[in-house]
N, C-alpha and C. Protein backbone atom coordinates (compact mmCIF):
# COMPACT_ATOMS: atom_id res chain seq x y z
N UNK A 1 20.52 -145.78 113.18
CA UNK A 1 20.47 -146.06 114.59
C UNK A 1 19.01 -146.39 114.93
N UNK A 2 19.11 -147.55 115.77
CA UNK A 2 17.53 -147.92 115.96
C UNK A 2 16.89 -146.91 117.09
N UNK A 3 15.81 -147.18 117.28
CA UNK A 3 15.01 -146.59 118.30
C UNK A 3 13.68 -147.32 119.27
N UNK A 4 13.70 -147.15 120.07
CA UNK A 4 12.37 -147.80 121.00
C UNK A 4 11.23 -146.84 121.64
N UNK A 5 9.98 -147.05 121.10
CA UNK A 5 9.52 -146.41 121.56
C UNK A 5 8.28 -146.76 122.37
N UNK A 6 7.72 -146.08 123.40
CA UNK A 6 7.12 -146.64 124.73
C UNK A 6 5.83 -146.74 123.71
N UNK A 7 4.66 -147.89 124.13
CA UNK A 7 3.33 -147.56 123.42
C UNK A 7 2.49 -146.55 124.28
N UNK A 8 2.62 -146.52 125.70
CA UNK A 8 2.04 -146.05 126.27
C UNK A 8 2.07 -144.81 126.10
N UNK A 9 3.09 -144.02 126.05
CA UNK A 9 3.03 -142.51 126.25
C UNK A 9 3.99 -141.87 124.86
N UNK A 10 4.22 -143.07 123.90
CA UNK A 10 4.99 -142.45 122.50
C UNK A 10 6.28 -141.91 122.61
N UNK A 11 6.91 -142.02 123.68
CA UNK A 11 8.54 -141.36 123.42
C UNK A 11 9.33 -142.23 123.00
N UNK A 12 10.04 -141.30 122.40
CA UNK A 12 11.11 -142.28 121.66
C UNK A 12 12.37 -141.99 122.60
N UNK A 13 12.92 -143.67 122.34
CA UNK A 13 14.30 -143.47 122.97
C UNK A 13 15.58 -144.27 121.93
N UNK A 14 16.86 -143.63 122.35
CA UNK A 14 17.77 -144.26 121.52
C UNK A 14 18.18 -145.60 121.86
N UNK A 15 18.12 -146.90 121.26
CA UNK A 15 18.19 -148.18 121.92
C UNK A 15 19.78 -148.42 122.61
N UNK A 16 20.79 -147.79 122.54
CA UNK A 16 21.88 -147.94 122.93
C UNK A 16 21.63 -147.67 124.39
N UNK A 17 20.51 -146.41 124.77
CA UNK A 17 20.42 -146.04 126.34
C UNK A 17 19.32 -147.05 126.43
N UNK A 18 18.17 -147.15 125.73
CA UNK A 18 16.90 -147.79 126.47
C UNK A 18 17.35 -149.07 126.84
N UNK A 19 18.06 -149.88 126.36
CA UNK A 19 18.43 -151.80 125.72
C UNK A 19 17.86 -152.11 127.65
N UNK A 20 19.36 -151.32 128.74
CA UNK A 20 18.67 -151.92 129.68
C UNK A 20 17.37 -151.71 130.35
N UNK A 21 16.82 -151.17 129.82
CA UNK A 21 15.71 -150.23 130.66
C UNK A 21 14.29 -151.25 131.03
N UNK A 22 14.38 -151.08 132.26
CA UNK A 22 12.72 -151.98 132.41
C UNK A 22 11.31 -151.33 132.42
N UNK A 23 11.53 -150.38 132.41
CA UNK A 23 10.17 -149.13 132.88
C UNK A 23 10.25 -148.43 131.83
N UNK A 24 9.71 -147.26 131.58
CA UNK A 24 9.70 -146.46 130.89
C UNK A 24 9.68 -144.83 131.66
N UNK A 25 10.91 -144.28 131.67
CA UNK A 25 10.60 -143.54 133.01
C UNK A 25 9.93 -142.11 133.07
N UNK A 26 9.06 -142.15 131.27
CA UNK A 26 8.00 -140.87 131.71
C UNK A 26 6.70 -141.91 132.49
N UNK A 27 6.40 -142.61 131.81
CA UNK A 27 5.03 -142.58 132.26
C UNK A 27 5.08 -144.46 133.22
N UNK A 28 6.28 -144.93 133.00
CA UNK A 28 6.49 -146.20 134.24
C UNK A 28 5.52 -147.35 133.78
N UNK A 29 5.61 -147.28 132.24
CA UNK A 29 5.05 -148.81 131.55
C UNK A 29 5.85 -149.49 131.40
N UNK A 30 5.72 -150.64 131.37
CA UNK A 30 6.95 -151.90 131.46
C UNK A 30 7.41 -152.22 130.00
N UNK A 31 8.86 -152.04 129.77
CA UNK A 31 9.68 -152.14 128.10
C UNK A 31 9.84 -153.09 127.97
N UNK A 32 10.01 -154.33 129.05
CA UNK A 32 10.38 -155.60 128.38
C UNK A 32 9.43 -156.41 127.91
N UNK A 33 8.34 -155.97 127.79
CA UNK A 33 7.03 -157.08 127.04
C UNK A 33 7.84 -157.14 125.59
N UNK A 34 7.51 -158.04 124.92
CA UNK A 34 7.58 -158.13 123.45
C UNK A 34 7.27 -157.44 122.33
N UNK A 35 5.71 -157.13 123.43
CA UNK A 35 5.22 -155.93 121.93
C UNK A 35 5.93 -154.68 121.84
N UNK A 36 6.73 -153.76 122.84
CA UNK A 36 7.17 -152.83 122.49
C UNK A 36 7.73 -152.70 121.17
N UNK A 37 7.71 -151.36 120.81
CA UNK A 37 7.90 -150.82 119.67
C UNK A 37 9.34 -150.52 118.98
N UNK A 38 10.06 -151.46 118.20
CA UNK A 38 11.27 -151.07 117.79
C UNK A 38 10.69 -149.65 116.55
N UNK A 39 11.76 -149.15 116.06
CA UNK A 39 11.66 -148.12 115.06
C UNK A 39 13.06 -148.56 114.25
N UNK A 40 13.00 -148.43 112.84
CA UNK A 40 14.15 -148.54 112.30
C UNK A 40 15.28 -147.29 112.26
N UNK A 41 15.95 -147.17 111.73
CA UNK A 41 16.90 -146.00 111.61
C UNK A 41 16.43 -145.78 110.32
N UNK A 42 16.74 -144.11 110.16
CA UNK A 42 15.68 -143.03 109.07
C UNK A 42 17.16 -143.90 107.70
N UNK A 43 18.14 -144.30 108.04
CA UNK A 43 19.00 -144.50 106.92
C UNK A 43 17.82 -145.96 106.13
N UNK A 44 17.20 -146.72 106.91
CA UNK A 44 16.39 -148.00 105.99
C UNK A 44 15.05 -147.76 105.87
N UNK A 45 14.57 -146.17 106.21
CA UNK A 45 13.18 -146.14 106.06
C UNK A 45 12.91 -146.17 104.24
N UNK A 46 11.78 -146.82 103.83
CA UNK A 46 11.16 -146.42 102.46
C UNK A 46 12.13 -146.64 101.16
N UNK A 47 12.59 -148.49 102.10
CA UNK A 47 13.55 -149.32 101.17
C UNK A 47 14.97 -148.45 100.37
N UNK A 48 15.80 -147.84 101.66
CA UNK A 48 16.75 -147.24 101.82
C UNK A 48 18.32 -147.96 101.99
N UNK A 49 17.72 -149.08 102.24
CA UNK A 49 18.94 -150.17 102.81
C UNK A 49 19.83 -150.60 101.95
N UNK A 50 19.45 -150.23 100.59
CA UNK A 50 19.86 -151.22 99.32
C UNK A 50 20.83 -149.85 98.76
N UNK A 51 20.70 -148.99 98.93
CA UNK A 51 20.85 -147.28 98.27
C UNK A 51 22.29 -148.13 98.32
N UNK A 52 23.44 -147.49 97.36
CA UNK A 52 24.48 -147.67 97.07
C UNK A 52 25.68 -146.03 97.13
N UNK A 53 26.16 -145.87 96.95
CA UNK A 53 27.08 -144.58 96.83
C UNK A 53 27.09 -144.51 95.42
N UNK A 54 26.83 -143.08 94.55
CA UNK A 54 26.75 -142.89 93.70
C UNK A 54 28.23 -141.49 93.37
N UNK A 55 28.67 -141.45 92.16
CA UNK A 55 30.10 -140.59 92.16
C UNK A 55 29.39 -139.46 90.97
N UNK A 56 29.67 -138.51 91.22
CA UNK A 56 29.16 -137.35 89.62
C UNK A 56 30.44 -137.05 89.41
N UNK A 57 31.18 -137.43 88.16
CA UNK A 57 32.49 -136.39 88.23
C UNK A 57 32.51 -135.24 87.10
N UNK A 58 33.08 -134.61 86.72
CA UNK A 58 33.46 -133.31 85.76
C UNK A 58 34.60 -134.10 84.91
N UNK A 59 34.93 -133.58 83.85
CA UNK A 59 36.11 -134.38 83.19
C UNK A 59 36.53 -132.67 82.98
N UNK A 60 38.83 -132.75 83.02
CA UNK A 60 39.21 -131.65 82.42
C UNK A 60 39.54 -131.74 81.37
N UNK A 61 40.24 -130.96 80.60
CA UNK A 61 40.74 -130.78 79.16
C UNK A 61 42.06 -130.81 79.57
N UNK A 62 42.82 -130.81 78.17
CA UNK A 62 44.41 -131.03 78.23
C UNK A 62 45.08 -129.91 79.54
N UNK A 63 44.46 -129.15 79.25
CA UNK A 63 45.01 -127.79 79.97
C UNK A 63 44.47 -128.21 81.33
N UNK A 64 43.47 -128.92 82.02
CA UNK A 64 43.61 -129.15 83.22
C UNK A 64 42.26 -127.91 83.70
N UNK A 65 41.65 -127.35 82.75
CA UNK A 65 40.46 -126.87 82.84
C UNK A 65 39.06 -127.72 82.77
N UNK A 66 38.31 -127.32 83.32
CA UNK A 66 36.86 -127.98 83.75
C UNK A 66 35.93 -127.80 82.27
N UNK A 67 35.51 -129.14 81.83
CA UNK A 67 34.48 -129.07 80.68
C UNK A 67 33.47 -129.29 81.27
N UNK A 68 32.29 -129.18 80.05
CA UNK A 68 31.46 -129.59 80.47
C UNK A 68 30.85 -130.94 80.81
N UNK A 69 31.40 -131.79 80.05
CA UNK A 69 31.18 -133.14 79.66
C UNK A 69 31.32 -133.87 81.85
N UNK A 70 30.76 -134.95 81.66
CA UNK A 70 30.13 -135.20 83.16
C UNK A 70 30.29 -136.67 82.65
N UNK A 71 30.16 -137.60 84.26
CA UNK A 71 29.76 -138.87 83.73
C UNK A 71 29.29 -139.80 85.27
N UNK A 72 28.80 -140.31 85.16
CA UNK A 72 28.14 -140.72 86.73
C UNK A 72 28.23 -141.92 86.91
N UNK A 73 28.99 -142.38 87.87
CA UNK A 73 29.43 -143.85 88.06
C UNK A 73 28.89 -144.39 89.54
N UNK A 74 28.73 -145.48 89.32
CA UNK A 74 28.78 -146.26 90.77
C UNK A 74 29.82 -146.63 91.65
N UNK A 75 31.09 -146.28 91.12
CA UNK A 75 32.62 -146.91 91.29
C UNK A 75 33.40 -145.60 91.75
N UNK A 76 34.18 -145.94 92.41
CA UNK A 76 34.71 -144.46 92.51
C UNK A 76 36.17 -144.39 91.80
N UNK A 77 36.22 -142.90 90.94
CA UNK A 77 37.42 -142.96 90.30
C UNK A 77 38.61 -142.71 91.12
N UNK A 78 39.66 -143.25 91.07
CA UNK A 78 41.03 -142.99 91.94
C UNK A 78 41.36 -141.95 91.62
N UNK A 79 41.41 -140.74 92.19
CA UNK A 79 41.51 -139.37 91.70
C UNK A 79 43.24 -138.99 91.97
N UNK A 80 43.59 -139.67 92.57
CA UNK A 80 45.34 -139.44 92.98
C UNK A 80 45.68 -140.05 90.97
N UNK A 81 45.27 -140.95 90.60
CA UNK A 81 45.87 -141.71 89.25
C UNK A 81 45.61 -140.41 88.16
N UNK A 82 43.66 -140.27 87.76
CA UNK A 82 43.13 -140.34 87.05
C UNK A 82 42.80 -138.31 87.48
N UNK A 83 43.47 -137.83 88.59
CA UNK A 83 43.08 -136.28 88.97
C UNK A 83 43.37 -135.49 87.78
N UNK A 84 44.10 -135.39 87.01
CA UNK A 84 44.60 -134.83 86.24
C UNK A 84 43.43 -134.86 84.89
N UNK A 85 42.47 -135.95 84.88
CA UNK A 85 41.43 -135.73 83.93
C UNK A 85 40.11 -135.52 84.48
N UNK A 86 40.31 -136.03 85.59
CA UNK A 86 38.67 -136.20 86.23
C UNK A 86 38.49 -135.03 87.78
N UNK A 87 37.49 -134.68 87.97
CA UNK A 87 37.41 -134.23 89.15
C UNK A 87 36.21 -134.47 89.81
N UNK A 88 35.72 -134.61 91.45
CA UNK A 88 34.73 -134.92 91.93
C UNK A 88 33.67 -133.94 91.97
N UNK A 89 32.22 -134.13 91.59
CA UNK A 89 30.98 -133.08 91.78
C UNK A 89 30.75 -133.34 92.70
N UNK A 90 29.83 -134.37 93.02
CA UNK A 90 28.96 -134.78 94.20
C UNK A 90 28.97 -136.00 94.57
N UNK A 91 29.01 -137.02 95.85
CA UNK A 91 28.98 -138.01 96.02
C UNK A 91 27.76 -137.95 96.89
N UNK A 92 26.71 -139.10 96.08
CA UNK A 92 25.32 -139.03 97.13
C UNK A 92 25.08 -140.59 96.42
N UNK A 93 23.85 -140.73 98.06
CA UNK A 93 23.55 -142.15 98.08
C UNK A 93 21.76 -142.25 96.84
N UNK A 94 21.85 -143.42 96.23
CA UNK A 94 20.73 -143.07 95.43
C UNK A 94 20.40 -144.91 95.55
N UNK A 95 19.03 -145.42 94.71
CA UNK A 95 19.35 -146.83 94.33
C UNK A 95 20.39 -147.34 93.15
N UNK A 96 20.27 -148.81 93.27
CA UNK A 96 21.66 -149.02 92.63
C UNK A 96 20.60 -148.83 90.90
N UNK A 97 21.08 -149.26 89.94
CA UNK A 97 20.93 -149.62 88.56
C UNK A 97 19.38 -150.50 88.63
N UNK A 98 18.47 -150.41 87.81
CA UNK A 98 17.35 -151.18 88.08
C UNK A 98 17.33 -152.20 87.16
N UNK A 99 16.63 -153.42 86.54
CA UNK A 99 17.14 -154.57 86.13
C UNK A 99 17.26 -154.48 84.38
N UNK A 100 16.87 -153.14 83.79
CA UNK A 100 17.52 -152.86 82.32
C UNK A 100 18.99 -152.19 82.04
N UNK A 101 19.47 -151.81 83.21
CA UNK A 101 20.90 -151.33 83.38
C UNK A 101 20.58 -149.60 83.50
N UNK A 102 20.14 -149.21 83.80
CA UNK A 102 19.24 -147.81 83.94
C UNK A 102 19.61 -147.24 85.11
N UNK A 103 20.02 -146.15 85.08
CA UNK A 103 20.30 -145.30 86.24
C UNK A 103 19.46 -144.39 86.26
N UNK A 104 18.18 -144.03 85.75
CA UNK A 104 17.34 -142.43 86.20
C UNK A 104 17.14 -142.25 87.16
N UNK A 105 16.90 -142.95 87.99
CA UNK A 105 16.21 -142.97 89.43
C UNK A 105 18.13 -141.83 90.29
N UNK A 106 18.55 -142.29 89.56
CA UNK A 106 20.19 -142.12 90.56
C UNK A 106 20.51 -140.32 89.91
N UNK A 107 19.88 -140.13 88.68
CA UNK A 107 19.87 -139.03 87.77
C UNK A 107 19.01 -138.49 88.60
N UNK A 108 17.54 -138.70 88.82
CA UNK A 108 16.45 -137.94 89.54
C UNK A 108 17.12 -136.99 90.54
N UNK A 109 17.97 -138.07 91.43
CA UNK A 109 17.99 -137.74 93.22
C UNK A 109 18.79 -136.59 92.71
N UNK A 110 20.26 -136.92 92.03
CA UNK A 110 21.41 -136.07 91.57
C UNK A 110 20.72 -134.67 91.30
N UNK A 111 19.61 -134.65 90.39
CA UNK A 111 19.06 -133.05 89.99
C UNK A 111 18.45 -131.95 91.32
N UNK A 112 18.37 -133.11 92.52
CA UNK A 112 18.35 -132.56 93.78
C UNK A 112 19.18 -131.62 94.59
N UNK A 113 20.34 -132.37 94.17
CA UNK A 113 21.64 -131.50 94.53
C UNK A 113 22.54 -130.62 93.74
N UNK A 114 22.16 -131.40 91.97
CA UNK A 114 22.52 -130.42 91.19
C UNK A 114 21.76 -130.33 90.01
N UNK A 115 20.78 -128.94 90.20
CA UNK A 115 19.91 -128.97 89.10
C UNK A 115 20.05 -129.19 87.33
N UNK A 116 20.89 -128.48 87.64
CA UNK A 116 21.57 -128.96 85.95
C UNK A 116 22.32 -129.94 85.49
N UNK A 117 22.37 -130.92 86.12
CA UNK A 117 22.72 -132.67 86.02
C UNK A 117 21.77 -133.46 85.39
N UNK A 118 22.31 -133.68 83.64
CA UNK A 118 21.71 -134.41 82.95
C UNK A 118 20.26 -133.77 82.09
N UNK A 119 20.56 -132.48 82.15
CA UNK A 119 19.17 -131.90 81.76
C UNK A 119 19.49 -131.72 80.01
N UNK A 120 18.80 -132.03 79.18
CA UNK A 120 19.44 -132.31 77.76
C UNK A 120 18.20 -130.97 77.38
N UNK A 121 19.12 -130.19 76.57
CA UNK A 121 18.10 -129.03 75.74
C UNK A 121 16.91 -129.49 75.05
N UNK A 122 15.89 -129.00 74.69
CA UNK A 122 14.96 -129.20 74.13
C UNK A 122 14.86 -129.20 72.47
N UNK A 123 14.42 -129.76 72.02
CA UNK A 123 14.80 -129.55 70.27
C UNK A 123 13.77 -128.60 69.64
N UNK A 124 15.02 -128.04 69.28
CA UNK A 124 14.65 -126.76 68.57
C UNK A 124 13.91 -127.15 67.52
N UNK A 125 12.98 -125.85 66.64
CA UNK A 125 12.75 -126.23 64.83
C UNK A 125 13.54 -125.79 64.71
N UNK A 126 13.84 -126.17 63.06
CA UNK A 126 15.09 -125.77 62.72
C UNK A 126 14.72 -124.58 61.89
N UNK A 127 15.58 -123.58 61.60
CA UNK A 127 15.41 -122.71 61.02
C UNK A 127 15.41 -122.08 59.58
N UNK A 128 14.86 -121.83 59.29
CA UNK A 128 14.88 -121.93 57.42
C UNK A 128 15.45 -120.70 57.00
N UNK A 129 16.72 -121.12 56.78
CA UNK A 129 17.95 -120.02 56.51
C UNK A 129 18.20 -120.16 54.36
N UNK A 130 17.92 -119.17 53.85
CA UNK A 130 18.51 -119.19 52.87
C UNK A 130 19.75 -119.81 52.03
N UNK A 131 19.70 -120.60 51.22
CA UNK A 131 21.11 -121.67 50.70
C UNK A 131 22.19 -120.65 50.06
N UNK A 132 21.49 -119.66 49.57
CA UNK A 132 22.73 -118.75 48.75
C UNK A 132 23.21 -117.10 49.77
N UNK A 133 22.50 -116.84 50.81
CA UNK A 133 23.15 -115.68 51.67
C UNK A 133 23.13 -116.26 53.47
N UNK A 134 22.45 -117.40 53.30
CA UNK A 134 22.14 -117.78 54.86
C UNK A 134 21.65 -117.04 55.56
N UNK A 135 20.80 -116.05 55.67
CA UNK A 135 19.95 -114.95 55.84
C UNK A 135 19.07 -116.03 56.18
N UNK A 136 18.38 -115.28 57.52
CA UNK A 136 17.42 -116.27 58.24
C UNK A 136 15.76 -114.89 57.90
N UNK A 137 16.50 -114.03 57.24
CA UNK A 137 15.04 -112.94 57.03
C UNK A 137 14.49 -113.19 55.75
N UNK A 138 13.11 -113.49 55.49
CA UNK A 138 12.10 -113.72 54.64
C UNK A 138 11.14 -112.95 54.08
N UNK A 139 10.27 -113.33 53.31
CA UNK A 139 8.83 -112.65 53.00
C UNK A 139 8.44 -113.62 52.56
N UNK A 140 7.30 -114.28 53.00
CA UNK A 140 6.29 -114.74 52.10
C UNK A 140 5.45 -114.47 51.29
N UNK A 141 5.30 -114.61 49.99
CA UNK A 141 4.36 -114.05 48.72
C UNK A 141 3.93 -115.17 48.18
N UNK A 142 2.68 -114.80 47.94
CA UNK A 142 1.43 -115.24 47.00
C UNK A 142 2.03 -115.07 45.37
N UNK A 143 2.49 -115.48 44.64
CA UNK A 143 2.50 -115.33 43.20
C UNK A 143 1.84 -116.13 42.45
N UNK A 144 1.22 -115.61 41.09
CA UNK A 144 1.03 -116.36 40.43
C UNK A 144 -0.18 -115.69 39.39
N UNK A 145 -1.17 -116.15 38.84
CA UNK A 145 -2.02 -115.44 38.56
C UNK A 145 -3.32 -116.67 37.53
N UNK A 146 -4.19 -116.78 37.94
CA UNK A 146 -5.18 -117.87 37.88
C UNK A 146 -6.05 -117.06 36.40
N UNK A 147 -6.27 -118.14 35.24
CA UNK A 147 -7.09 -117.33 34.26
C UNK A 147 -8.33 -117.61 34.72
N UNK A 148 -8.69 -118.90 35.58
CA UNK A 148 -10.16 -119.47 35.38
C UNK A 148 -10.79 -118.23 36.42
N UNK A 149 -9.96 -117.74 37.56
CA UNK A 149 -10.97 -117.28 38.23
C UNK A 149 -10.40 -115.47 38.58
N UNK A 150 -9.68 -115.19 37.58
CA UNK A 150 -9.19 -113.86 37.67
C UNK A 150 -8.82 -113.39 38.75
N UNK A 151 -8.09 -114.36 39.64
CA UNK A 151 -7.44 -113.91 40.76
C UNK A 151 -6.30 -113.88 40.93
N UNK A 152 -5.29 -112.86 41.66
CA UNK A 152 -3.85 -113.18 41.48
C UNK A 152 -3.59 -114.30 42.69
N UNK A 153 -2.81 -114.83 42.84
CA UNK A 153 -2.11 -115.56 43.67
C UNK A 153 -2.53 -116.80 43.08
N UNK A 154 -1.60 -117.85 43.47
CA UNK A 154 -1.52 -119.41 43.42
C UNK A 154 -1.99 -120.30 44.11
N UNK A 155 -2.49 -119.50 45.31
CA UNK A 155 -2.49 -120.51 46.16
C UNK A 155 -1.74 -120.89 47.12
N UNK A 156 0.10 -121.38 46.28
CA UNK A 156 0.97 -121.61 47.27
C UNK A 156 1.65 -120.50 48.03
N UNK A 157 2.09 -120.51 48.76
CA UNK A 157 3.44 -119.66 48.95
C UNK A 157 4.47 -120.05 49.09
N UNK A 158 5.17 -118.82 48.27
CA UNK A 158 6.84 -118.86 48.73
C UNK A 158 7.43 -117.85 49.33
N UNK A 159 8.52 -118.34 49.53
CA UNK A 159 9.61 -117.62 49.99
C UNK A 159 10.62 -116.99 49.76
N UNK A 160 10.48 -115.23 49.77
CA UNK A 160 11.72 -114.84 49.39
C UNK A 160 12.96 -114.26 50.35
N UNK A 161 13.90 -114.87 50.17
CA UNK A 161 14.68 -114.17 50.90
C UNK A 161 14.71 -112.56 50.94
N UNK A 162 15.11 -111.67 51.80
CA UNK A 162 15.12 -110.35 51.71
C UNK A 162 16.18 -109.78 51.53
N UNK A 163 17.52 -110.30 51.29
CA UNK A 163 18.60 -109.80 51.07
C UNK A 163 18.86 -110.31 49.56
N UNK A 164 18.80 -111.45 49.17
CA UNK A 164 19.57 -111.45 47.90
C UNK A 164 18.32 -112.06 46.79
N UNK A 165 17.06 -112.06 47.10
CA UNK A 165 15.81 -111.84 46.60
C UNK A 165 15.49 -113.89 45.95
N UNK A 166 15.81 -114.37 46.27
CA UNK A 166 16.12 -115.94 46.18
C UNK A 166 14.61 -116.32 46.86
N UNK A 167 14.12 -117.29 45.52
CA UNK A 167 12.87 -117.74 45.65
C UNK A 167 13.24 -119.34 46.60
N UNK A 168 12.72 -119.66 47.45
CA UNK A 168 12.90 -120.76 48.60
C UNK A 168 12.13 -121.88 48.33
């Protein structure tokens, strides 16, 4: 919804009441000059105009229970057809696709309303589990024994498992 606002004294008015207005009736400056001040509506401020409707849905399982699995469309799914697999999260306005076919910007807004939308775990190390007990418990030891400089150890280390004594 647009708005008009006086220069003289800054009030804003809604243009549906101001349109006929010749004065301005706090402070009685004249509205019909040219320069007065339109205002846009807060829906096209900060290249808003283009925003499209965006859909988050949930997908169910055979049983008609909620997974986790998600999928985010620009289209809206016919949920009377397709209810039985799909269900609605959130419908919010975002920009459309940007010119590599990319939706983050539409992902960004979404984590607004739902924080855990699209958030992918972090990668783990992996863990160095034993091949013959899968025992993730260790010791590292020094073995070995050097003639040149009469020291024990090698240098390297290994790894022994602590349950079934398996050099790693």
């Amino acid at each position: 919804m647009a708005k008009i606002v006086c220069e003289k004294c800054g009030t804003e008015y809604k243009f549906e009441i101001a349109k006929d207005m010749k004065n301005c009736p706090v402070c009685g400056a004249s509205m019909m000059d040219d320069n007065f001040n339109h205002e846009e509506s807060p829906d096209k401020d900060n290249g808003k105009e283009e925003w499209i409707t965006w859909y988050y849905y949930g997908q169910k399982d055979k049983k008609g229970r909620k997974t986790k699995a998600t999928s985010l469309r620009d289209k809206p799914i016919n949920l009377e057809e397709f209810g039985d697999t799909f269900f609605l999260i959130k419908e919010f306005k975002a920009p459309p696709r940007d010119s590599s076919g990319s939706s983050d910007k539409a992902k960004e807004i979404l984590r607004t309303y739902v924080p855990d939308a699209f958030v992918y775990p972090e990668k783990k190390e992996p863990v160095v589990r034993c091949p013959r007990c899968m025992s993730c418990e260790y010791t590292l030891m020094h073995r070995g024994y050097s003639l040149f400089t009469g020291f024990l150890g090698s240098g390297r280390v290994k790894r022994v498992c602590n349950y079934c004594k398996k050099e790693l």
